[in-house]
N, C-alpha and C. Protein backbone atom coordinates (compact mmCIF):
# COMPACT_ATOMS: atom_id res chain seq x y z
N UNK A 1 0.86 -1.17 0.00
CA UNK A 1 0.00 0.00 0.00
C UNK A 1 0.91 1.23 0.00
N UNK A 2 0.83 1.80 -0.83
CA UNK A 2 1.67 3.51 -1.17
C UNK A 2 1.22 3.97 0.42
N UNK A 3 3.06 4.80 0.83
CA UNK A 3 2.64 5.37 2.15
C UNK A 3 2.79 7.10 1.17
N UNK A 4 1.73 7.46 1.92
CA UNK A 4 1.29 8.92 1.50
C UNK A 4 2.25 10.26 2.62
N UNK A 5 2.63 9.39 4.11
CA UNK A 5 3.21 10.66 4.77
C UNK A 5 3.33 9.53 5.81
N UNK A 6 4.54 10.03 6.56
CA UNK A 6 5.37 9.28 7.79
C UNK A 6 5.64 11.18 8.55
N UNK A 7 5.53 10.41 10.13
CA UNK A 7 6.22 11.02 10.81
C UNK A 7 5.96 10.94 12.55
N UNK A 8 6.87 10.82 13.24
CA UNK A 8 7.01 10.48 14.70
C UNK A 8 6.62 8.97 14.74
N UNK A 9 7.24 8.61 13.38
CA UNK A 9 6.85 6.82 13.67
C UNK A 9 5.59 6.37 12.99
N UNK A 10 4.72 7.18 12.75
CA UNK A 10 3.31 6.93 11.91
C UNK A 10 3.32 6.66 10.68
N UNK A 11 2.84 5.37 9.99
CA UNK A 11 2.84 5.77 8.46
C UNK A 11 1.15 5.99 8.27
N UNK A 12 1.51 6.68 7.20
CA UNK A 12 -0.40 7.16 6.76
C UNK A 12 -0.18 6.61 5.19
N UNK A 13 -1.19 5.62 4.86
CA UNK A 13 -1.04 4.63 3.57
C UNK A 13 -2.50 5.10 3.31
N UNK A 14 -2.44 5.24 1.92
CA UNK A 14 -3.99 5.26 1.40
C UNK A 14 -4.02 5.09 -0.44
N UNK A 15 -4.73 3.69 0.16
CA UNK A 15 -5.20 3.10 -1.42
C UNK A 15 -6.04 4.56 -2.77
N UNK A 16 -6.41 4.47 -3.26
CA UNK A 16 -6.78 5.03 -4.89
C UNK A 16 -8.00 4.13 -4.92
N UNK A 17 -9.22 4.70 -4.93
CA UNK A 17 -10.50 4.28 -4.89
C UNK A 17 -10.68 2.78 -4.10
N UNK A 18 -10.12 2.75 -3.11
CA UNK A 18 -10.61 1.64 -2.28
C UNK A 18 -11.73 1.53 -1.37
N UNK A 19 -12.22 0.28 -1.17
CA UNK A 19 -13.58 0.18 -0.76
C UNK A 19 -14.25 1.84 0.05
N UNK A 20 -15.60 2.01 0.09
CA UNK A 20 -16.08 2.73 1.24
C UNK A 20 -16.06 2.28 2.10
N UNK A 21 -16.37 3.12 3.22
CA UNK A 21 -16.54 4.56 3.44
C UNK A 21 -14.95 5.45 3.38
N UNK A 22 -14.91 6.59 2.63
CA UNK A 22 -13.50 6.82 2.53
C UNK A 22 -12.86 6.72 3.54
N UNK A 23 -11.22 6.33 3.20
CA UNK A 23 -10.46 6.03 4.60
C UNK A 23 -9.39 5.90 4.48
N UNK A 24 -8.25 6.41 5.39
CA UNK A 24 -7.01 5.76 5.11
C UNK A 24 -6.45 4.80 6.18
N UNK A 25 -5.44 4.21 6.01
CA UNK A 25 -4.49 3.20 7.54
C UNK A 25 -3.53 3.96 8.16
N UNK A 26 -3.75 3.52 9.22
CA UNK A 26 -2.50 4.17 9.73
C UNK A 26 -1.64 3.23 10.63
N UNK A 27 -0.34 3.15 10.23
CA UNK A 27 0.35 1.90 11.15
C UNK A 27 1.52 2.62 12.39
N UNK A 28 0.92 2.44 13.29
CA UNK A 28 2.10 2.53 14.56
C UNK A 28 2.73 1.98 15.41
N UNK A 29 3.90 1.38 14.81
CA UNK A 29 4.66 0.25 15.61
C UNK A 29 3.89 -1.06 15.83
N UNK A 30 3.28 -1.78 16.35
CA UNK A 30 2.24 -3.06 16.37
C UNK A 30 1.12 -2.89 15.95
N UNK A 31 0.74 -1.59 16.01
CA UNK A 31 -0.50 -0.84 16.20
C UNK A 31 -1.25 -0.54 14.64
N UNK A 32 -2.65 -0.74 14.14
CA UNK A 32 -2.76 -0.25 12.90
C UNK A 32 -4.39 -0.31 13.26
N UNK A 33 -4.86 1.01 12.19
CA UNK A 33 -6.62 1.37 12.02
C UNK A 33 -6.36 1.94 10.95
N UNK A 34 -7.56 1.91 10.53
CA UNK A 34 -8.43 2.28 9.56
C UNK A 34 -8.70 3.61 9.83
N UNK A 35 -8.84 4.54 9.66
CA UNK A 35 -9.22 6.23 9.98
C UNK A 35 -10.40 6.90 8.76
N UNK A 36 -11.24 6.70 8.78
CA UNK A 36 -12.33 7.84 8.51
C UNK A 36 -12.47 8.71 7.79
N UNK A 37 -12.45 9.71 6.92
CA UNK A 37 -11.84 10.59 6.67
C UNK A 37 -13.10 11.55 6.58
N UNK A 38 -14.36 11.26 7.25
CA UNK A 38 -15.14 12.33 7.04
C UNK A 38 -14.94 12.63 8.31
N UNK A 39 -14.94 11.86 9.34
CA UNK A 39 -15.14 12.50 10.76
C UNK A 39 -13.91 11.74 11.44
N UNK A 40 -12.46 11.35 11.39
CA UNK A 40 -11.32 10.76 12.04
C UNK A 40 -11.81 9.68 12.81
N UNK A 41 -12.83 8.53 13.02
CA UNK A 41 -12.80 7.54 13.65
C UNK A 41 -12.61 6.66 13.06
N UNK A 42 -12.16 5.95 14.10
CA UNK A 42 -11.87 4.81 13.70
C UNK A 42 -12.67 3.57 12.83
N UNK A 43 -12.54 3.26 12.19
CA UNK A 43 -13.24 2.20 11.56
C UNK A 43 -12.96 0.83 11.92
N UNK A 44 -11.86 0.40 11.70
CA UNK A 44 -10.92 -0.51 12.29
C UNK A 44 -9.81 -0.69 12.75
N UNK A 45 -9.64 -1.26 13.51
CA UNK A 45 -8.03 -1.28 14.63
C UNK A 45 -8.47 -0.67 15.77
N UNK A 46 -6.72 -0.26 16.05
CA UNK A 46 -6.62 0.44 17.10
C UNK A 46 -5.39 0.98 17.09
N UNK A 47 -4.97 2.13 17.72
CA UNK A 47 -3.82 3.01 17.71
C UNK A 47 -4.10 3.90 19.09
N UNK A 48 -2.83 3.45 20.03
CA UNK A 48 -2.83 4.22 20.64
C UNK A 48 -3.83 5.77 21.36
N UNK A 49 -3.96 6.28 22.40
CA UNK A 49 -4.44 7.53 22.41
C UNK A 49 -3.58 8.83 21.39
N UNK A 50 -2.28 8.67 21.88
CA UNK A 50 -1.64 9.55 21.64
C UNK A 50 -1.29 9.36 20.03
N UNK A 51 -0.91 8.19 19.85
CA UNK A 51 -0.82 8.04 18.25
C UNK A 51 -1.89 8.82 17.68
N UNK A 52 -3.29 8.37 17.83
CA UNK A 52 -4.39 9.01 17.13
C UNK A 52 -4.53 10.20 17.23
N UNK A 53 -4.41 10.68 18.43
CA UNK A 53 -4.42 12.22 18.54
C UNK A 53 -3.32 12.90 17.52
N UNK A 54 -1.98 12.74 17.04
CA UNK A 54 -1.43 13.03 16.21
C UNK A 54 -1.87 12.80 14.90
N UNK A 55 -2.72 10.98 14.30
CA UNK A 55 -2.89 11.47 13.38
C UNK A 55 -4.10 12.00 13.28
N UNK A 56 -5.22 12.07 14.20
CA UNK A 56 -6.17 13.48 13.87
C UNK A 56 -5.88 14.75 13.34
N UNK A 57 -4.81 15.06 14.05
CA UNK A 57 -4.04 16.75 13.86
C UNK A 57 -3.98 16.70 12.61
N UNK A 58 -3.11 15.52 12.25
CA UNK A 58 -2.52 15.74 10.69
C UNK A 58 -3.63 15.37 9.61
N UNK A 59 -4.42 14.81 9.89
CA UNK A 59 -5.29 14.42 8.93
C UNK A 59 -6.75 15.21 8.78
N UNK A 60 -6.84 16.53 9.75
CA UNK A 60 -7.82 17.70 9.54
C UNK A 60 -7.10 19.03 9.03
N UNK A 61 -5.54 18.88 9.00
CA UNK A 61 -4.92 19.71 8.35
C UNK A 61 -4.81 19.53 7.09
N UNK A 62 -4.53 18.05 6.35
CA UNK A 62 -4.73 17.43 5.28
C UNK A 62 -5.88 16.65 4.53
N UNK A 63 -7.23 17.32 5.03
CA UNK A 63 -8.00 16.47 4.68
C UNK A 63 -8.65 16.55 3.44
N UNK A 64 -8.73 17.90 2.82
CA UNK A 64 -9.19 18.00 1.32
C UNK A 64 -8.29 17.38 0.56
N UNK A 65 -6.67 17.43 0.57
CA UNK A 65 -5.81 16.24 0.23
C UNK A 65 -6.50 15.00 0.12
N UNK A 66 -7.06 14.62 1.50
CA UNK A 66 -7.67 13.10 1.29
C UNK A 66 -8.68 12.42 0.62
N UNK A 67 -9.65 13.45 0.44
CA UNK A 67 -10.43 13.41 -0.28
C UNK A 67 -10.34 13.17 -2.10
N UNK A 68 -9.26 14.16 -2.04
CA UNK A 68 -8.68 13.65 -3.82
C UNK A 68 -8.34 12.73 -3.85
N UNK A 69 -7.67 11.83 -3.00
CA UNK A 69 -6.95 10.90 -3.26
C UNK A 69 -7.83 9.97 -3.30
């Protein structure tokens, strides 16, 4: 799966028209979900508090990005 953006250990991977509801993965160290992209929840997995809270940040700063993709 193409990683789209890394950082503090996070990768953020997101497929090109893959299944609904839009979404991307996010893998942290053991840790991996599914993320949302209309409203940042989780769909599947799990990640950390603090992991998620970072990639929330980054992924309401980048989210019309996500949407194109």
């Amino acid at each position: 799966m193409p990683v789209i953006s890394s950082f503090y250990g996070i990768l953020i991977k997101m497929y090109f028209g893959d299944h609904p509801p839009s979404h991307f993965h996010a893998d942290y160290a053991e840790f991996a979900a599914q993320i949302s992209i209309n409203d940042f929840a989780i769909i599947q997995g799990y990640l950390p508090p603090k992991a998620l809270a970072l990639v929330v940040e980054w992924a309401s700063i980048h989210k019309d990005e996500l949407f194109e993709n």
